[in-house]
PDB file of N, CA and C in Angstrom:
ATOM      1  N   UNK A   1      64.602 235.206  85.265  1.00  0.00           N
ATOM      2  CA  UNK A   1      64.278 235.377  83.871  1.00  0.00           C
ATOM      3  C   UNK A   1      63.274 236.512  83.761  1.00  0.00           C
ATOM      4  N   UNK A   2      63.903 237.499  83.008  1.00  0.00           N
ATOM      5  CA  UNK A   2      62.688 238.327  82.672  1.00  0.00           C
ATOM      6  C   UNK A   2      61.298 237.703  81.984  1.00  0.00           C
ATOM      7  N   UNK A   3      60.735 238.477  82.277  1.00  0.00           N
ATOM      8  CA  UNK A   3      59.479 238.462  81.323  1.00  0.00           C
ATOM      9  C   UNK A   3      59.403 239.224  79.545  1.00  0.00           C
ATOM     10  N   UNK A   4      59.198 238.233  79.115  1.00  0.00           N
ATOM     11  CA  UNK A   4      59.466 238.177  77.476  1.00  0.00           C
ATOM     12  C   UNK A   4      58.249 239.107  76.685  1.00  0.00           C
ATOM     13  N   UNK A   5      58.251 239.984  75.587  1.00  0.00           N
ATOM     14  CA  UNK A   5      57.559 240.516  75.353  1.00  0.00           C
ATOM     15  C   UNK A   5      56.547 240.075  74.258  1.00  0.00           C
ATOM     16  N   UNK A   6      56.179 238.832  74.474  1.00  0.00           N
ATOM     17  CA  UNK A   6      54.979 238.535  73.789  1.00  0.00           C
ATOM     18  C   UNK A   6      54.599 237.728  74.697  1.00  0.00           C
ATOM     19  N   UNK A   7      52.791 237.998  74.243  1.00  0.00           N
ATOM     20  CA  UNK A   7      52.018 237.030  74.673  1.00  0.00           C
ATOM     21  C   UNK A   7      51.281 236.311  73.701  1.00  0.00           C
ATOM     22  N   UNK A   8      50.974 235.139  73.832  1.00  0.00           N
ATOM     23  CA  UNK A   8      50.662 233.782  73.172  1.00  0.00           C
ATOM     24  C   UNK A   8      48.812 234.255  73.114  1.00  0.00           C
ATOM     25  N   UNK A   9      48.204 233.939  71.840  1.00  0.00           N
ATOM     26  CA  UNK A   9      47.661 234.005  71.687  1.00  0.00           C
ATOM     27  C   UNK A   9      46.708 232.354  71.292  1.00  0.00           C
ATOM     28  N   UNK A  10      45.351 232.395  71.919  1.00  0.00           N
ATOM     29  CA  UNK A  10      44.433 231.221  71.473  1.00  0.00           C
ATOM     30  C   UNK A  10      45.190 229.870  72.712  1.00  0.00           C
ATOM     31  N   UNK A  11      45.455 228.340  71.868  1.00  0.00           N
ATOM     32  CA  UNK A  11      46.529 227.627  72.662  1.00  0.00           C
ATOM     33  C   UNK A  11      47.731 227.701  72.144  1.00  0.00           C
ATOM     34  N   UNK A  12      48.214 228.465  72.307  1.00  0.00           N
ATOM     35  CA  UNK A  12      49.849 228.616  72.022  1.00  0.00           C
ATOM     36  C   UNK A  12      50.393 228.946  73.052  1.00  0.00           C
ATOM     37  N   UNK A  13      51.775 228.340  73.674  1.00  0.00           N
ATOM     38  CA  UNK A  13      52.685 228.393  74.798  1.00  0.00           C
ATOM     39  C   UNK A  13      53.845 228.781  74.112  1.00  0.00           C
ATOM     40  N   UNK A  14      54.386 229.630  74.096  1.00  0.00           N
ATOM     41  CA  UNK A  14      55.886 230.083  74.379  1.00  0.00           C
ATOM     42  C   UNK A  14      56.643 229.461  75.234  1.00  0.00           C
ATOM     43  N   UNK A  15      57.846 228.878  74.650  1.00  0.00           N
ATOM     44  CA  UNK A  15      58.631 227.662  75.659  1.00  0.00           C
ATOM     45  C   UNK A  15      60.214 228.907  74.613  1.00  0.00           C
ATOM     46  N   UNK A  16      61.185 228.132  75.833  1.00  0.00           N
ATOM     47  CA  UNK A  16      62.676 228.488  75.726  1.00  0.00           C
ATOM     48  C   UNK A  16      63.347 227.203  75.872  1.00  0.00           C
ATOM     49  N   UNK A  17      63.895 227.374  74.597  1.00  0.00           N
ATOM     50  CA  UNK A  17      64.875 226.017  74.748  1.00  0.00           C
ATOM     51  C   UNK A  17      65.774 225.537  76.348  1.00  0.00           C
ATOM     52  N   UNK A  18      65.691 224.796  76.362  1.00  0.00           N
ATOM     53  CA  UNK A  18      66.723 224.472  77.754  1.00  0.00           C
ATOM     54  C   UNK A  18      68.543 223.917  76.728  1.00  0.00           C
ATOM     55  N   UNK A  19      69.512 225.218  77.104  1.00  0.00           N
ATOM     56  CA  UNK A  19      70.394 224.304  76.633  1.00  0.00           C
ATOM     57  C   UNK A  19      70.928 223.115  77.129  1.00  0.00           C
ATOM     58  N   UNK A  20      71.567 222.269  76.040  1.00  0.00           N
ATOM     59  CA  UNK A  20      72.102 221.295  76.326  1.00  0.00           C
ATOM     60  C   UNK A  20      73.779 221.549  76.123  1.00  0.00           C
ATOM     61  N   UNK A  21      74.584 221.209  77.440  1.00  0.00           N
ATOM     62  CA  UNK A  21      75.728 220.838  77.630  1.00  0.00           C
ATOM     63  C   UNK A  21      76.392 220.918  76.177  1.00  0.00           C
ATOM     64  N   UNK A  22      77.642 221.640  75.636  1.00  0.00           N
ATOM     65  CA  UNK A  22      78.209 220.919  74.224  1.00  0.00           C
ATOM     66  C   UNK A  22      78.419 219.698  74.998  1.00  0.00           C
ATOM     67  N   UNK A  23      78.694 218.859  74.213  1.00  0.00           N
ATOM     68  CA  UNK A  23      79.424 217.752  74.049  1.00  0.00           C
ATOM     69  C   UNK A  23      80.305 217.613  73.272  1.00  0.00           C
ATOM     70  N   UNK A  24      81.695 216.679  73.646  1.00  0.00           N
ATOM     71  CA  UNK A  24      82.500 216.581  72.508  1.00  0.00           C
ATOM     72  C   UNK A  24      82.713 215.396  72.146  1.00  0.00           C
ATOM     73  N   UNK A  25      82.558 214.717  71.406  1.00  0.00           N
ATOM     74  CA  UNK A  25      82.192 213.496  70.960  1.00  0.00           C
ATOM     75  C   UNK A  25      83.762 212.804  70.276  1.00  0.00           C
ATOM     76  N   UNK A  26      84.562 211.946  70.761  1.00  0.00           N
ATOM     77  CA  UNK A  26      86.225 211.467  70.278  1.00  0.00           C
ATOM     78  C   UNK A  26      86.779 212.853  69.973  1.00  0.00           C
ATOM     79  N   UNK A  27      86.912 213.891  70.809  1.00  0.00           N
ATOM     80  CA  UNK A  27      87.580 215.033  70.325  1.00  0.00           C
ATOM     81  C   UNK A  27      87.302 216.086  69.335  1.00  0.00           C
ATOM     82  N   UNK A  28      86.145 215.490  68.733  1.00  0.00           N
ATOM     83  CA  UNK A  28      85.609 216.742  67.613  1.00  0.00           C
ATOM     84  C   UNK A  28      84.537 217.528  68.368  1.00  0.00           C
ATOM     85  N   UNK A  29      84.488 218.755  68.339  1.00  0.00           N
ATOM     86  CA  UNK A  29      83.559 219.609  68.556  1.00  0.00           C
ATOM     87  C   UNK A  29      82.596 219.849  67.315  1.00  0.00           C
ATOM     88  N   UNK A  30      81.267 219.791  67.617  1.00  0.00           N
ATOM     89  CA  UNK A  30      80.318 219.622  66.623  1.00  0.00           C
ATOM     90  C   UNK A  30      80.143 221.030  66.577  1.00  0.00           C
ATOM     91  N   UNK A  31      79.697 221.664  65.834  1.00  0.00           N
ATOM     92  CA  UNK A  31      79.389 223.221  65.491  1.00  0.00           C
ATOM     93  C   UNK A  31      78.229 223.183  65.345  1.00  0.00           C
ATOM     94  N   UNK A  32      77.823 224.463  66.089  1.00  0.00           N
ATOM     95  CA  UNK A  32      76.418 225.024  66.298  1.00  0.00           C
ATOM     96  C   UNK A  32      75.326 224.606  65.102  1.00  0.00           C
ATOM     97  N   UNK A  33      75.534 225.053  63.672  1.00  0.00           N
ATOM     98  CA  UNK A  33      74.628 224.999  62.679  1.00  0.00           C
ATOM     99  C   UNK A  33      74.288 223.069  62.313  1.00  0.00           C
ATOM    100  N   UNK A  34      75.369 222.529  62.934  1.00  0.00           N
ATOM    101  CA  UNK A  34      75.241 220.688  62.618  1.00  0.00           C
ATOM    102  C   UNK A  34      74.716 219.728  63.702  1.00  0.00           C
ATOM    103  N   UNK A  35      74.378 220.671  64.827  1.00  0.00           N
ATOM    104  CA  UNK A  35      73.377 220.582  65.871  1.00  0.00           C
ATOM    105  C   UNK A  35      71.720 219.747  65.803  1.00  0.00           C
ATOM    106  N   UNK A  36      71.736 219.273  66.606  1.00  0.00           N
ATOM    107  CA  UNK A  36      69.784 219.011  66.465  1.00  0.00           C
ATOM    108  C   UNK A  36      69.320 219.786  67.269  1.00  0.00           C
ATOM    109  N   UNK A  37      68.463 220.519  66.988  1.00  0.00           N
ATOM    110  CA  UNK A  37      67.215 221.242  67.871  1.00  0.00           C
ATOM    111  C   UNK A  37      67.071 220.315  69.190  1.00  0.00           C
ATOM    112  N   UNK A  38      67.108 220.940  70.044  1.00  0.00           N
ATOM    113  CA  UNK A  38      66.971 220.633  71.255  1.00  0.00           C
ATOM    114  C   UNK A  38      65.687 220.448  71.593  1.00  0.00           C
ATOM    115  N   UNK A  39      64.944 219.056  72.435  1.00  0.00           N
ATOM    116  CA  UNK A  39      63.317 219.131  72.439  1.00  0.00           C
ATOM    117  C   UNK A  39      62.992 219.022  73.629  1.00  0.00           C
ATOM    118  N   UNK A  40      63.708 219.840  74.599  1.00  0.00           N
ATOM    119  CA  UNK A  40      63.244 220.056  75.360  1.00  0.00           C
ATOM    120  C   UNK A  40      63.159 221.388  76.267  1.00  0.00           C
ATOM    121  N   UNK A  41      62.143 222.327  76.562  1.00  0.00           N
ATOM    122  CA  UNK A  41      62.280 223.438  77.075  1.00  0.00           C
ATOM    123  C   UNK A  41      60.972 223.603  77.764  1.00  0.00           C
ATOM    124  N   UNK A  42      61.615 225.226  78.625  1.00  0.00           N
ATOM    125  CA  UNK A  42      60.427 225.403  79.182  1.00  0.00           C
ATOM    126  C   UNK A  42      59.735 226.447  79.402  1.00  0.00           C
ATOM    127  N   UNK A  43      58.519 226.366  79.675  1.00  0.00           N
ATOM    128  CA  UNK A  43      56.990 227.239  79.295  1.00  0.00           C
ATOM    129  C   UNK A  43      57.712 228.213  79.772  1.00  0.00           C
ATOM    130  N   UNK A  44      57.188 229.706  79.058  1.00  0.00           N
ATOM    131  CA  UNK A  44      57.597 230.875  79.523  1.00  0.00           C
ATOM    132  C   UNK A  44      56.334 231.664  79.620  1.00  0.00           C
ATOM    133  N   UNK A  45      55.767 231.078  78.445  1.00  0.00           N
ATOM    134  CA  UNK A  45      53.919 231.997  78.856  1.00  0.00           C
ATOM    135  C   UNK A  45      53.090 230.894  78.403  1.00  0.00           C
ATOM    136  N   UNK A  46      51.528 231.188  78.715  1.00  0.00           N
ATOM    137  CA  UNK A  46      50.405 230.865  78.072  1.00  0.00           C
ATOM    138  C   UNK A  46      49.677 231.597  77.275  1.00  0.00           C
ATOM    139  N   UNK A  47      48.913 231.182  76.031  1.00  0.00           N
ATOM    140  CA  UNK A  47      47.858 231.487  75.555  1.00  0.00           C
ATOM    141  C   UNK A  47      46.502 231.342  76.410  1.00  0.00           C
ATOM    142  N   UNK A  48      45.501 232.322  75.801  1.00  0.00           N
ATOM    143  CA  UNK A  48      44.296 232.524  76.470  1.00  0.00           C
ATOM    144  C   UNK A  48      43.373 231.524  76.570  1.00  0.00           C
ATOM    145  N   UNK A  49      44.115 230.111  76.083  1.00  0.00           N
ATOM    146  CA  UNK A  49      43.176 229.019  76.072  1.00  0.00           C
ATOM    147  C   UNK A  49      42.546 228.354  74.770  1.00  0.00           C
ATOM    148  N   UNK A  50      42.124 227.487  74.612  1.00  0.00           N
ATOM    149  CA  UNK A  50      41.024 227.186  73.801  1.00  0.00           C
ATOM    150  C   UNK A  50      39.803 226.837  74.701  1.00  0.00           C
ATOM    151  N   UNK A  51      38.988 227.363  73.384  1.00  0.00           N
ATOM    152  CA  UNK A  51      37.455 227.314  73.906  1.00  0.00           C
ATOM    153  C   UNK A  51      36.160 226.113  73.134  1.00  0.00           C
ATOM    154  N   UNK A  52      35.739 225.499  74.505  1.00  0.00           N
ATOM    155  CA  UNK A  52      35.012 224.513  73.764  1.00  0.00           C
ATOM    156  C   UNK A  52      33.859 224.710  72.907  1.00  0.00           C
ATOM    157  N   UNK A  53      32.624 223.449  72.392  1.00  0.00           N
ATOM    158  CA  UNK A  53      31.554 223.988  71.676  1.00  0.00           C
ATOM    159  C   UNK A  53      30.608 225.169  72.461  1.00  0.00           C
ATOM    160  N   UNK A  54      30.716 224.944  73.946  1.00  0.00           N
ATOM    161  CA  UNK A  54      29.579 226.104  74.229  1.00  0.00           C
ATOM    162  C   UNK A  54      30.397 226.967  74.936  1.00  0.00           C
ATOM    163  N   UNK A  55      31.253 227.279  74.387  1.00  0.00           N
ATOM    164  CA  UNK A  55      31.793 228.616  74.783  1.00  0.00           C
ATOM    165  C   UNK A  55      33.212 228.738  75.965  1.00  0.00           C
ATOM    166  N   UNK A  56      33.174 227.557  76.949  1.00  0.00           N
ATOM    167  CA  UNK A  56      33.652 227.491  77.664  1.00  0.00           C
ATOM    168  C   UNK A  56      35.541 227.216  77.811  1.00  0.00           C
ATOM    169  N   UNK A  57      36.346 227.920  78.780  1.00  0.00           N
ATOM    170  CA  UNK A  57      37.655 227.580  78.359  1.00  0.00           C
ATOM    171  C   UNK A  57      38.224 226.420  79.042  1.00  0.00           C
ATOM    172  N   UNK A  58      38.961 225.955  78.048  1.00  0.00           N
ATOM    173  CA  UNK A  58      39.386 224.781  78.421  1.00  0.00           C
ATOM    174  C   UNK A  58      40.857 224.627  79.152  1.00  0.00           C
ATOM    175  N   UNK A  59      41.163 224.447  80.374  1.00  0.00           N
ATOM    176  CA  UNK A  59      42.184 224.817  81.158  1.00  0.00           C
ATOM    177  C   UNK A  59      43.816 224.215  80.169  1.00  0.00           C
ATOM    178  N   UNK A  60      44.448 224.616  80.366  1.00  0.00           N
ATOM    179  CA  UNK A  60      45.726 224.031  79.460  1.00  0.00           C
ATOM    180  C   UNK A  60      45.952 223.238  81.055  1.00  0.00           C
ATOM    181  N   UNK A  61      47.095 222.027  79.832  1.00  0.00           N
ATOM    182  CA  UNK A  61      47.431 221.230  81.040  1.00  0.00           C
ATOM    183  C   UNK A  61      48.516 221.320  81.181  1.00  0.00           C
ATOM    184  N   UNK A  62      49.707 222.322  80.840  1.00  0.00           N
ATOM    185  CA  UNK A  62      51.039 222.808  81.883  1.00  0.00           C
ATOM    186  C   UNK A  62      50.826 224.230  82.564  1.00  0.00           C
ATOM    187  N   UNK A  63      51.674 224.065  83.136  1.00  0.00           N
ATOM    188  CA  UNK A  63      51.890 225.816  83.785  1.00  0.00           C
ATOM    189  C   UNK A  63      53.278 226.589  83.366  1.00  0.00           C
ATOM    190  N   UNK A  64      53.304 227.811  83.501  1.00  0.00           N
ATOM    191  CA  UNK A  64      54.456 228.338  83.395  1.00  0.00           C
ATOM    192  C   UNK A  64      55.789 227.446  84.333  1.00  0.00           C
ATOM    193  N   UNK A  65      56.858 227.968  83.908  1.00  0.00           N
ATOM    194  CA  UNK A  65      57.847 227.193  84.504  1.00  0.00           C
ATOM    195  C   UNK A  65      57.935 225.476  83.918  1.00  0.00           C
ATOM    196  N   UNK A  66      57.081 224.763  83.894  1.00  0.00           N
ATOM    197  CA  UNK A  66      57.328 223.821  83.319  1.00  0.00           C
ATOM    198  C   UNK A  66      58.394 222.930  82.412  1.00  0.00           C
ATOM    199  N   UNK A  67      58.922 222.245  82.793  1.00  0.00           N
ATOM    200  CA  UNK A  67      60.027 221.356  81.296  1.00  0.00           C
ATOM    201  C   UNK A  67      59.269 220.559  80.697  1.00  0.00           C
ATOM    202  N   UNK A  68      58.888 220.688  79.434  1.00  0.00           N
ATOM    203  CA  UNK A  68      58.401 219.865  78.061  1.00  0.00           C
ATOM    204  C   UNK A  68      59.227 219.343  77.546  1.00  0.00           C
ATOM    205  N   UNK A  69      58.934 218.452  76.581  1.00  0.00           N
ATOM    206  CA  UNK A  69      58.911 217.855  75.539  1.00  0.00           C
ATOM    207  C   UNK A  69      58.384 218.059  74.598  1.00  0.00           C
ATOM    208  N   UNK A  70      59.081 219.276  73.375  1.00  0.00           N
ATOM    209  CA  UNK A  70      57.927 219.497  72.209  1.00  0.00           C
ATOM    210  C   UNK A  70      58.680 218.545  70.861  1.00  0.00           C
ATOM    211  N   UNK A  71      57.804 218.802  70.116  1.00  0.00           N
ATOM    212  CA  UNK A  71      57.610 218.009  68.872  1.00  0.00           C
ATOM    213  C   UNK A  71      58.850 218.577  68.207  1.00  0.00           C
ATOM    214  N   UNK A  72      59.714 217.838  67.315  1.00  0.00           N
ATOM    215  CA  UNK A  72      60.640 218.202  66.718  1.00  0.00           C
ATOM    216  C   UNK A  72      60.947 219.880  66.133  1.00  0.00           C
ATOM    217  N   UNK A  73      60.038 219.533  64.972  1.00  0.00           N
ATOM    218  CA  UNK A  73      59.786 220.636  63.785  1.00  0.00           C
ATOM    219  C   UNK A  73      58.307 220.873  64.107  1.00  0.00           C
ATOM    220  N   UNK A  74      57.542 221.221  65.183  1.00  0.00           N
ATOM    221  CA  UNK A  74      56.331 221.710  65.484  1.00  0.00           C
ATOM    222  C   UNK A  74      56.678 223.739  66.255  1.00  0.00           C
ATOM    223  N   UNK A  75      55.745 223.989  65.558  1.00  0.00           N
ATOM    224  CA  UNK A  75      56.223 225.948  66.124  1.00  0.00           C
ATOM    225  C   UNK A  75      56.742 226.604  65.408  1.00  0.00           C
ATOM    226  N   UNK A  76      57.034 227.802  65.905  1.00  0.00           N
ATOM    227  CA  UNK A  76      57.559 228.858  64.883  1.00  0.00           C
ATOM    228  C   UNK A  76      58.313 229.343  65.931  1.00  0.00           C
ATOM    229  N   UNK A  77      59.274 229.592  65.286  1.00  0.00           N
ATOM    230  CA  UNK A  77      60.978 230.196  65.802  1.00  0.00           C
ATOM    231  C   UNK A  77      60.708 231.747  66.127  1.00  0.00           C
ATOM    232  N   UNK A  78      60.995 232.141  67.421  1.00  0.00           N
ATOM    233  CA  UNK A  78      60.956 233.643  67.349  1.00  0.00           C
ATOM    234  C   UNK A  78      62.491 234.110  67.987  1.00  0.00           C
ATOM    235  N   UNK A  79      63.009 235.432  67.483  1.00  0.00           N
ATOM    236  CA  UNK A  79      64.324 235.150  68.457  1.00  0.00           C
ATOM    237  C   UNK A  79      63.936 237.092  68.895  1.00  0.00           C
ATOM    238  N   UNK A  80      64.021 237.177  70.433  1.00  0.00           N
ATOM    239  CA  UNK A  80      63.909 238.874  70.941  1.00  0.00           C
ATOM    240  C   UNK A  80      64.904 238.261  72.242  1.00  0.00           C
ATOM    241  N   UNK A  81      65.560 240.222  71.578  1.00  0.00           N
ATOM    242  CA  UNK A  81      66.376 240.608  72.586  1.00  0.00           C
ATOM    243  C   UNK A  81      67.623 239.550  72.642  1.00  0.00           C
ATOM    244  N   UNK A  82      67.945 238.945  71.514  1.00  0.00           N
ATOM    245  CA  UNK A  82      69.010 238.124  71.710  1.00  0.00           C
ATOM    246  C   UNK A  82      68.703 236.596  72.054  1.00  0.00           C
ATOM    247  N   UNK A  83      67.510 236.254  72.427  1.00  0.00           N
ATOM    248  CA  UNK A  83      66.608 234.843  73.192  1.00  0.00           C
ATOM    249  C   UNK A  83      66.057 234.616  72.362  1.00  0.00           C
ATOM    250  N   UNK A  84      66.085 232.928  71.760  1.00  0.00           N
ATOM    251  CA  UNK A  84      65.209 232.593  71.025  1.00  0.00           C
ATOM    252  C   UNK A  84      64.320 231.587  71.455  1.00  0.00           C
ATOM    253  N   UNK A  85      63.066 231.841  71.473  1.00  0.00           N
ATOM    254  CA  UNK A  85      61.958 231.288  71.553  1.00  0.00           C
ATOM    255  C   UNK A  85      61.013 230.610  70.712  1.00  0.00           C
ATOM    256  N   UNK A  86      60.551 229.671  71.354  1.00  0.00           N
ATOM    257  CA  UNK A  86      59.747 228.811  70.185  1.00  0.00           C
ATOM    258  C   UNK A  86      57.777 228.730  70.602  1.00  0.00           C
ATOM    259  N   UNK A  87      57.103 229.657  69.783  1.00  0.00           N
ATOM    260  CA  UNK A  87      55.769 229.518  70.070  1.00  0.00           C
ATOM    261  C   UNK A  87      55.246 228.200  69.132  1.00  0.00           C
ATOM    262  N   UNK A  88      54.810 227.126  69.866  1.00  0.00           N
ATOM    263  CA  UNK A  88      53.850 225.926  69.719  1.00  0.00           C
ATOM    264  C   UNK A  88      52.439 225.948  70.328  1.00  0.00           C
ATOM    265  N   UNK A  89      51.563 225.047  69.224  1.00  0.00           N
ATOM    266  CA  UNK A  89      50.409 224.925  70.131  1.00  0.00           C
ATOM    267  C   UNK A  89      50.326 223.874  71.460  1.00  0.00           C
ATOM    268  N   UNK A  90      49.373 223.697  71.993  1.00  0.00           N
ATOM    269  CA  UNK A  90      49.562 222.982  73.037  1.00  0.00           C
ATOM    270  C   UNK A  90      49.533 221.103  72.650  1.00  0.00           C
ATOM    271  N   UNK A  91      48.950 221.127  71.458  1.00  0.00           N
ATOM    272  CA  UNK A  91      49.187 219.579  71.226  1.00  0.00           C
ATOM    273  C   UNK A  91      50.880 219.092  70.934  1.00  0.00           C
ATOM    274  N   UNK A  92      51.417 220.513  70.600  1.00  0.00           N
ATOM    275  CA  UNK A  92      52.875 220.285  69.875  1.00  0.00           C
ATOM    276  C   UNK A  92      53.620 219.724  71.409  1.00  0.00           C
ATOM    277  N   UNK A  93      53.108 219.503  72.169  1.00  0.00           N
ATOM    278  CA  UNK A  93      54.129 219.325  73.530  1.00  0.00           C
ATOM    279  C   UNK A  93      53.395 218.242  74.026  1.00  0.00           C
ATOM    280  N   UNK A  94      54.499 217.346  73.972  1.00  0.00           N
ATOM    281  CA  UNK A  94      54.788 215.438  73.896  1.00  0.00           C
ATOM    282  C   UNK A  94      54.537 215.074  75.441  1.00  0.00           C
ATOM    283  N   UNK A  95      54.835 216.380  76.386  1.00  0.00           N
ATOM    284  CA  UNK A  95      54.955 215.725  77.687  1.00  0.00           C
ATOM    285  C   UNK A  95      55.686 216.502  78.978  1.00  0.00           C
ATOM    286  N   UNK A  96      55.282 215.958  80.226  1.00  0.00           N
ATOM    287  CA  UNK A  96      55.951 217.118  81.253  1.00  0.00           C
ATOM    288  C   UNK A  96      56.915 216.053  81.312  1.00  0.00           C
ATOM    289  N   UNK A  97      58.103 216.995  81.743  1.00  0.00           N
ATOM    290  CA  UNK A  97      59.665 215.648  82.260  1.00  0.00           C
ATOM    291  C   UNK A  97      59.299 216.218  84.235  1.00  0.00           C
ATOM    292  N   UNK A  98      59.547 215.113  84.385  1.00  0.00           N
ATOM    293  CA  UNK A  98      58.907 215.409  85.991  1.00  0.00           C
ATOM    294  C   UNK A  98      60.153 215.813  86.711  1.00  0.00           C
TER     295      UNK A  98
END
């Protein structure tokens, strides 16, 4: 995977959807737009952190590469170079899938 041309600013992580398999459910193929957002993807960058009351940064608790669990409708949609990406803050992400 290349490296994507933004960087995350404050706690915000840039994650990439992980697709999911179509499925065809009794023979109907569901179409793209009647889809659910997929909630799970993974970290592609970090933000510079948040910083506590005296100044200090507070380590995020995933790393790049990572598979999350983000929040439904939490983030903002970015789409480059054809890839769409979703920048969330770091509370917006429910969890590591191990």
């Amino acid at each position: 995977m290349s490296k994507p041309k933004i960087t995350p600013l404050g706690d915000r992580v840039l994650v990439k959807h992980v697709d999911e398999d179509e499925q065809v459910k009794g023979g109907i193929i569901i179409p793209d737009s009647a889809k659910e957002k997929p909630q799970e993807a993974e970290v592609v960058a970090l933000g510079t952190g948040k910083k506590d009351e005296d100044g200090q940064a507070i380590p995020f608790q995933v790393k790049k590469g990572d598979k999350v669990l983000i929040s439904k409708y939490g983030g903002t949609e970015v789409k480059l170079d054809d890839v769409e990406y979703q920048l969330v803050r770091e509370d917006d992400i429910l969890g590591v899938i191990a």
